[in-house]
Protein backbone atom coordinates (compact mmCIF):
# COMPACT_ATOMS: atom_id res chain seq x y z
CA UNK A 1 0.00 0.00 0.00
CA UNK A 2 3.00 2.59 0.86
CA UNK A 3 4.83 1.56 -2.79
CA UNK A 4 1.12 2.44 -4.22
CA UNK A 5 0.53 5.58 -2.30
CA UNK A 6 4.19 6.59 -3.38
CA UNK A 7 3.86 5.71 -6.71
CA UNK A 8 0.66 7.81 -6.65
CA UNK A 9 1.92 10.84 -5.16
CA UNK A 10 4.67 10.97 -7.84
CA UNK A 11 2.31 10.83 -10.51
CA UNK A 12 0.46 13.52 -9.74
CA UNK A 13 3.48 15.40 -8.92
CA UNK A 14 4.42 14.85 -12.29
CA UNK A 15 1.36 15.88 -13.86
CA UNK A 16 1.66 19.19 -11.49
CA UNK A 17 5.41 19.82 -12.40
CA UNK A 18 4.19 19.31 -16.67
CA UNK A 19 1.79 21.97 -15.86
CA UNK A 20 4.03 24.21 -14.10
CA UNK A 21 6.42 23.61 -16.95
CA UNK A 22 3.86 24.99 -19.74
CA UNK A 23 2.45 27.91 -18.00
CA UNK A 24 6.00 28.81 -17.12
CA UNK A 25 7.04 32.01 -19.18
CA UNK A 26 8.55 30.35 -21.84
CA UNK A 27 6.50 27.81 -21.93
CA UNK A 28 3.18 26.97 -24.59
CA UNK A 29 1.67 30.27 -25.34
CA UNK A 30 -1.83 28.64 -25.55
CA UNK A 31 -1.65 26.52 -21.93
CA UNK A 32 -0.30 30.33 -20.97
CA UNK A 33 -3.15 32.25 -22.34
CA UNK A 34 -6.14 30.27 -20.29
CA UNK A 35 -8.17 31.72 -17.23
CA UNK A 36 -10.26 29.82 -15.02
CA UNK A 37 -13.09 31.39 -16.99
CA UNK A 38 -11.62 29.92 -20.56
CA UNK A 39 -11.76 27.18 -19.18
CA UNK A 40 -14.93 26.55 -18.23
CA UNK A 41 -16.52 24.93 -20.91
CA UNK A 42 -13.73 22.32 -21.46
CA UNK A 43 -14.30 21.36 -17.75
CA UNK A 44 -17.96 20.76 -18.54
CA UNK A 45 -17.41 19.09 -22.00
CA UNK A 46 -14.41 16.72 -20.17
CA UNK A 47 -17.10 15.62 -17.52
CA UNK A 48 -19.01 14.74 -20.13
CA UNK A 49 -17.40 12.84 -22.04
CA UNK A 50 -16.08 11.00 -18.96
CA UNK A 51 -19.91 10.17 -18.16
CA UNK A 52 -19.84 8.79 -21.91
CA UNK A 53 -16.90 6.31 -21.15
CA UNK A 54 -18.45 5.01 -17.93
CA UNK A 55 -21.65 4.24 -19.99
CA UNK A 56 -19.58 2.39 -22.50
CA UNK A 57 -17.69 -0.05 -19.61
CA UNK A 58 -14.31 1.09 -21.92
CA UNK A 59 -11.79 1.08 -18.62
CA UNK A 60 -9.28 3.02 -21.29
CA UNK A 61 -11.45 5.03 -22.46
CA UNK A 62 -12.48 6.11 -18.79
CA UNK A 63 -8.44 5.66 -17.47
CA UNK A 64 -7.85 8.71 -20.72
CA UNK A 65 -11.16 10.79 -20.08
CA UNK A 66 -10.70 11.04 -16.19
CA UNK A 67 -7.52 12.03 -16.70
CA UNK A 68 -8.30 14.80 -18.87
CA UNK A 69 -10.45 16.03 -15.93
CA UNK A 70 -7.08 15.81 -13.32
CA UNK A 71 -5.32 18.02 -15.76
CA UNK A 72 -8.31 20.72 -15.79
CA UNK A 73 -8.47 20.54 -12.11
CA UNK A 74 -4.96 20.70 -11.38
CA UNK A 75 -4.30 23.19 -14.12
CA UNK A 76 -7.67 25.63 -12.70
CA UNK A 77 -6.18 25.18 -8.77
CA UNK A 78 -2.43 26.41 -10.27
CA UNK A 79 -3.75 29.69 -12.10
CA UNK A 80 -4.67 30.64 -8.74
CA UNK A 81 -1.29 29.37 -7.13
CA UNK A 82 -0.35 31.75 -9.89
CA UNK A 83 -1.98 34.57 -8.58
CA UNK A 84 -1.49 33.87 -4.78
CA UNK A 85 -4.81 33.18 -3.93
CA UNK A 86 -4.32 29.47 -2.37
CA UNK A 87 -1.90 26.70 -3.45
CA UNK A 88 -3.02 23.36 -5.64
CA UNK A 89 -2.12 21.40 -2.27
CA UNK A 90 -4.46 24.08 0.09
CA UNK A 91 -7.14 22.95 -2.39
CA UNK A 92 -5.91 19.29 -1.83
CA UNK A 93 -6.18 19.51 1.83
CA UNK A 94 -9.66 21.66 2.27
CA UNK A 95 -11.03 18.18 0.11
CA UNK A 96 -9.33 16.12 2.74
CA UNK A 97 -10.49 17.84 6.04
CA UNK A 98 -13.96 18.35 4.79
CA UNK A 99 -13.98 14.32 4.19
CA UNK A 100 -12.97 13.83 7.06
CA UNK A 101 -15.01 16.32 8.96
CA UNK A 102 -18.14 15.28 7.42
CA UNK A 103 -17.87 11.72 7.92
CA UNK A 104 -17.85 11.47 11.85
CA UNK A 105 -19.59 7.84 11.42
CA UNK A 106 -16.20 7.39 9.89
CA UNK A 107 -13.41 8.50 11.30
CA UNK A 108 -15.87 8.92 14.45
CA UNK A 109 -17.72 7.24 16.81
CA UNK A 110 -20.97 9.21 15.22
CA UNK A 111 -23.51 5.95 14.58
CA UNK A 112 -25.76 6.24 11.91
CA UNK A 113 -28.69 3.95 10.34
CA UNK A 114 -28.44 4.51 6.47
CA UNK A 115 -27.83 7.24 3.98
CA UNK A 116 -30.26 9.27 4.79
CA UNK A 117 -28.72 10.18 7.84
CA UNK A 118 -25.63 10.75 7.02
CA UNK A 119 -26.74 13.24 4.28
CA UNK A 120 -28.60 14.66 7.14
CA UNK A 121 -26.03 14.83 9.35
CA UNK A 122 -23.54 16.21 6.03
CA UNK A 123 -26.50 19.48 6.36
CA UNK A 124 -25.88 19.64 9.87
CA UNK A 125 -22.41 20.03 9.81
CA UNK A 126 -21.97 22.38 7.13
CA UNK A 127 -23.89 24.89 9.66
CA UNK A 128 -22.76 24.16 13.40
CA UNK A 129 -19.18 23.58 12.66
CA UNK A 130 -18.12 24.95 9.48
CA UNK A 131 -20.28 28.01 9.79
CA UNK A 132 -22.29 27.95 6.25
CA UNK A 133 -25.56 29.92 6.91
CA UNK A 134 -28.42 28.46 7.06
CA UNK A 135 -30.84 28.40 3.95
CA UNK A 136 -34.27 30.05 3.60
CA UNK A 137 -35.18 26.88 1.90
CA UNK A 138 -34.03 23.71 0.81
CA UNK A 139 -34.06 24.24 -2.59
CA UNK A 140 -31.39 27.46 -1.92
CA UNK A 141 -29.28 24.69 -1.43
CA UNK A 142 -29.17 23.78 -5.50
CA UNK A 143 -26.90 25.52 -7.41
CA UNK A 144 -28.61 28.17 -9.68
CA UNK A 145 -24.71 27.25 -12.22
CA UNK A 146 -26.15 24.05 -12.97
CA UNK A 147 -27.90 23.18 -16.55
CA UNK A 148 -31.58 23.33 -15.99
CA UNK A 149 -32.15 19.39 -17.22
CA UNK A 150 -29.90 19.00 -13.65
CA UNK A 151 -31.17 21.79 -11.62
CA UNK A 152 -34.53 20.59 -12.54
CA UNK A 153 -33.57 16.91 -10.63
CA UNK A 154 -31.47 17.98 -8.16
CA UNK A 155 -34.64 20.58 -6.86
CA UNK A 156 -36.63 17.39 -7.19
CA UNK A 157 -34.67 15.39 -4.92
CA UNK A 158 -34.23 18.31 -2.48
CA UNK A 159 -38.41 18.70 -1.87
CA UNK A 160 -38.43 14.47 -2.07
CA UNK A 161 -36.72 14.47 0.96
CA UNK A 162 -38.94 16.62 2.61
CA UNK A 163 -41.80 14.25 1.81
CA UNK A 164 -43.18 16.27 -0.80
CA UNK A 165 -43.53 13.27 -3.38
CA UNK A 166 -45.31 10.89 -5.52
CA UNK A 167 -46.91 7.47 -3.77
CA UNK A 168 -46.45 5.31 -6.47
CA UNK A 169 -44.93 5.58 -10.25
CA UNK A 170 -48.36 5.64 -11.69
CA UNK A 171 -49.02 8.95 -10.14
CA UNK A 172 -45.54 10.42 -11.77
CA UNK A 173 -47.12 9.14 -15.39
CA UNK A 174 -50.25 10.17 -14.89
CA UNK A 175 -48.87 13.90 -14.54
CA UNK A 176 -46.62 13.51 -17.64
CA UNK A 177 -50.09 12.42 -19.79
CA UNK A 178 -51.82 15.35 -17.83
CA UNK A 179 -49.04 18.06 -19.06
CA UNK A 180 -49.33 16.44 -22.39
CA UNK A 181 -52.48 17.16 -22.48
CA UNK A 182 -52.26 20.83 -21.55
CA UNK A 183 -49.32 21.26 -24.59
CA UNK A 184 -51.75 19.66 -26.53
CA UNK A 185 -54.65 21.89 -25.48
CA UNK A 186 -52.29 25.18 -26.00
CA UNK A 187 -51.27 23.94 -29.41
CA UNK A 188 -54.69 23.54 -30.78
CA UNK A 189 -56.10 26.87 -28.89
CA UNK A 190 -52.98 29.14 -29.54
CA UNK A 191 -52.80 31.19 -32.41
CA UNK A 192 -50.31 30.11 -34.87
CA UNK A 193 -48.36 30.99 -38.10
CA UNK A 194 -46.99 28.65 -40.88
CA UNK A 195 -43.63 28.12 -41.06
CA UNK A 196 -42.09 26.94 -44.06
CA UNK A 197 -39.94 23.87 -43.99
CA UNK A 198 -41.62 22.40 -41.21
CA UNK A 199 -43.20 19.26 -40.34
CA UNK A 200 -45.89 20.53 -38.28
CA UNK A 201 -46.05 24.18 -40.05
CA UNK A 202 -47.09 25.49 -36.69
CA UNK A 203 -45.93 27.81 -33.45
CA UNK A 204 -46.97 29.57 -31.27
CA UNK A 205 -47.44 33.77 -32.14
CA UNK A 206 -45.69 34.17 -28.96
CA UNK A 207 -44.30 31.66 -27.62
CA UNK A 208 -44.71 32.18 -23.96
CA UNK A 209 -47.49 29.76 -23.06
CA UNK A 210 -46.61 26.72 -24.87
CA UNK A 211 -42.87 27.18 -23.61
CA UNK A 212 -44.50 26.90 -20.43
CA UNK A 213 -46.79 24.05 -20.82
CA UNK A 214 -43.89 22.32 -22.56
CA UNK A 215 -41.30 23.18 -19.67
CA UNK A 216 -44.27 21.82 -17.46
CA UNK A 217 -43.84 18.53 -19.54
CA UNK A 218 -39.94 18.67 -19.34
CA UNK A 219 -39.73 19.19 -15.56
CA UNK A 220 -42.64 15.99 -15.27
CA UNK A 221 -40.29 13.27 -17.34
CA UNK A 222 -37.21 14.65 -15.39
CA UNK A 223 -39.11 13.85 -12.37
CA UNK A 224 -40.24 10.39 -13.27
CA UNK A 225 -36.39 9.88 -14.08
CA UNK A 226 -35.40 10.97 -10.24
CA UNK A 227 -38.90 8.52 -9.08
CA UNK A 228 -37.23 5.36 -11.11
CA UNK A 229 -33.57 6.30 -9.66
CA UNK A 230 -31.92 7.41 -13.40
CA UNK A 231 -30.29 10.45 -13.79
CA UNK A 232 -31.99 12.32 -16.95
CA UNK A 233 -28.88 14.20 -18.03
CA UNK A 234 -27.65 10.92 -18.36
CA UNK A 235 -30.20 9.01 -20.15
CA UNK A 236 -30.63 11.91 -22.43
CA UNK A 237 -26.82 11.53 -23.33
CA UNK A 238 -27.40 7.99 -23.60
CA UNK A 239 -29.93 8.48 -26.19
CA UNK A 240 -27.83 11.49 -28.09
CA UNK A 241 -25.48 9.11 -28.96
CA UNK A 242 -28.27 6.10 -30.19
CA UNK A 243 -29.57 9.04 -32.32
CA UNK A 244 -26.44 9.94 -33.85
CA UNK A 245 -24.89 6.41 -34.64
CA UNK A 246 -28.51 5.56 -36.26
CA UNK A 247 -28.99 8.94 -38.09
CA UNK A 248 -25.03 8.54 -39.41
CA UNK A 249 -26.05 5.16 -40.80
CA UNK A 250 -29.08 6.44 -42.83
CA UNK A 251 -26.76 9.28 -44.13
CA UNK A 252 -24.60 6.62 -45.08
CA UNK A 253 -27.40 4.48 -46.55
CA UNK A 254 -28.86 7.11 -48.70
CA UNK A 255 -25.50 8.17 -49.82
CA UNK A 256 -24.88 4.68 -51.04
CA UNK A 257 -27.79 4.33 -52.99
CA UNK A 258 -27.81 8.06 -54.23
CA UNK A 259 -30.64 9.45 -53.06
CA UNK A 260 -30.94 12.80 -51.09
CA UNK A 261 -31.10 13.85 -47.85
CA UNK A 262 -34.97 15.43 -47.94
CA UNK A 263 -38.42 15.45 -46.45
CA UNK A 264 -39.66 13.59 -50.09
CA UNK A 265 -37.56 11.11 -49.18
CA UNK A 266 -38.46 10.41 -45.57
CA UNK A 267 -39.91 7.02 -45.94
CA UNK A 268 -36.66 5.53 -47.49
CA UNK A 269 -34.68 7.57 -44.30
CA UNK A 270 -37.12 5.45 -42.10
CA UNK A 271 -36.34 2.43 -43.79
CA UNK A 272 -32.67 2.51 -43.27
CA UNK A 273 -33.70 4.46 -39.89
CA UNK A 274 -35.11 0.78 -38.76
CA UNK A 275 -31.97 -1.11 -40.45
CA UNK A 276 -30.18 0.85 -37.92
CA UNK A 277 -31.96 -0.16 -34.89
CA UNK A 278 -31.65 -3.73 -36.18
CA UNK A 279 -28.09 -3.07 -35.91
């Protein structure tokens, strides 16, 4: 275990001392021109496509994209080394204490039943001992940062826990049909327009109402997701990448037998669209 931990620390000190190396002066003038808020993105995109590589069970794949996300998180904590605001090993050893700190039942005597209380006891000790002010409400306690298919669970989860939830699945359906009735309703009641080039050849004049009744409908599948236990950012990514691997064989299809990508030409697409699936 002591060889391991060794051989650990020097690979991350070697990661930290390549990074130190290209935002030196001298170093790569594009590793040198990156803020913490250039950044951002790629740290979002990297996660990602980390997420992607755990779905696929590739252990390379997840070894490469993982540590993509070490140098993004080492290279963010050294800009501000850079600047003097804290250290990357300050940021190492807040991580470490908080652990620690937060897991009494632990490295503790604290007893606890299940997960529920320790994430109750997690709340409790981000206010008595480290301080953090107590929220209005619950649902202060999701980030406002997040992507709304995430906030959207995450403020589901919070008001679960306060027993403000479904019995049974049926009821979580039945409120999905119920908003899909009211987009429904607001699409046949709403003024519309035709738009050229569309399926439908409809919208709304103003869009405000059926955005709502539609967000309605969103917010209702994301919370059957968090009722079954799935994470909808991550069956949604799940199913970007079906769509795209069947879509890029019927481009390849209709390619081969030289016909065009159109809306004339959508029962052929749905053809190969099936051969896909079969796939």
């Amino acid at each position: 275990m002591q060889n391991q931990t060794l051989s650990q620390a020097g690979a991350f000190k070697g990661l930290y001392d390549i990074i130190v190396r290209l935002r030196a002066p001298d170093g790569c003038p594009w590793d040198r021109e990156q803020t913490p808020m250039s950044l951002r993105a790629d740290l979002i995109e990297e996660t990602y496509e980390c997420v992607e590589a755990i779905d696929e069970k590739d252990p390379a794949h997840i070894r490469e994209e993982l540590g993509d996300i070490f140098l993004l998180v080492t290279m963010l904590a050294y800009m501000h080394e850079q600047e003097g605001s804290f250290t990357v090993a300050d940021a190492l050893t807040t991580v470490s204490e908080k652990l620690v700190r937060r897991h009494p039942h632990v490295f503790g005597a604290v007893k606890v039943r299940d997960s529920v209380e320790v994430l109750d006891n997690w709340a409790k000790i981000k206010v008595e001992q480290e301080g953090r002010k107590p929220k209005d409400s619950i649902l202060d306690e999701v980030s406002r940062g997040l992507p709304p298919l995430d906030r959207s669970y995450k403020l589901q989860k919070k008001a679960a826990r306060a027993g403000f939830d479904w019995s049974e699945v049926k009821d979580v359906i039945g409120k999905i049909e119920e908003e899909l009735g009211e987009v429904n309703e607001e699409i046949l009641h709403s003024n519309t327009v035709e738009v050229p080039g569309t399926s439908a050849g409809l919208r709304s004049s103003d869009g405000s109402p059926l955005e709502g009744e539609l967000g309605d409908l969103l917010f209702s599948v994301v919370n059957l997701c968090r009722f079954l236990h799935v994470e909808p950012s991550v069956a949604l990514q799940r199913t970007n990448v079906k769509f795209e691997s069947r879509f890029k064989h019927v481009e390849k299809r209709m390619k081969e037998t030289g016909q065009e990508m159109k809306q004339g030409n959508l029962a052929v697409m749905d053809k190969f669209w099936e051969e896909a699936k079969e796939k």
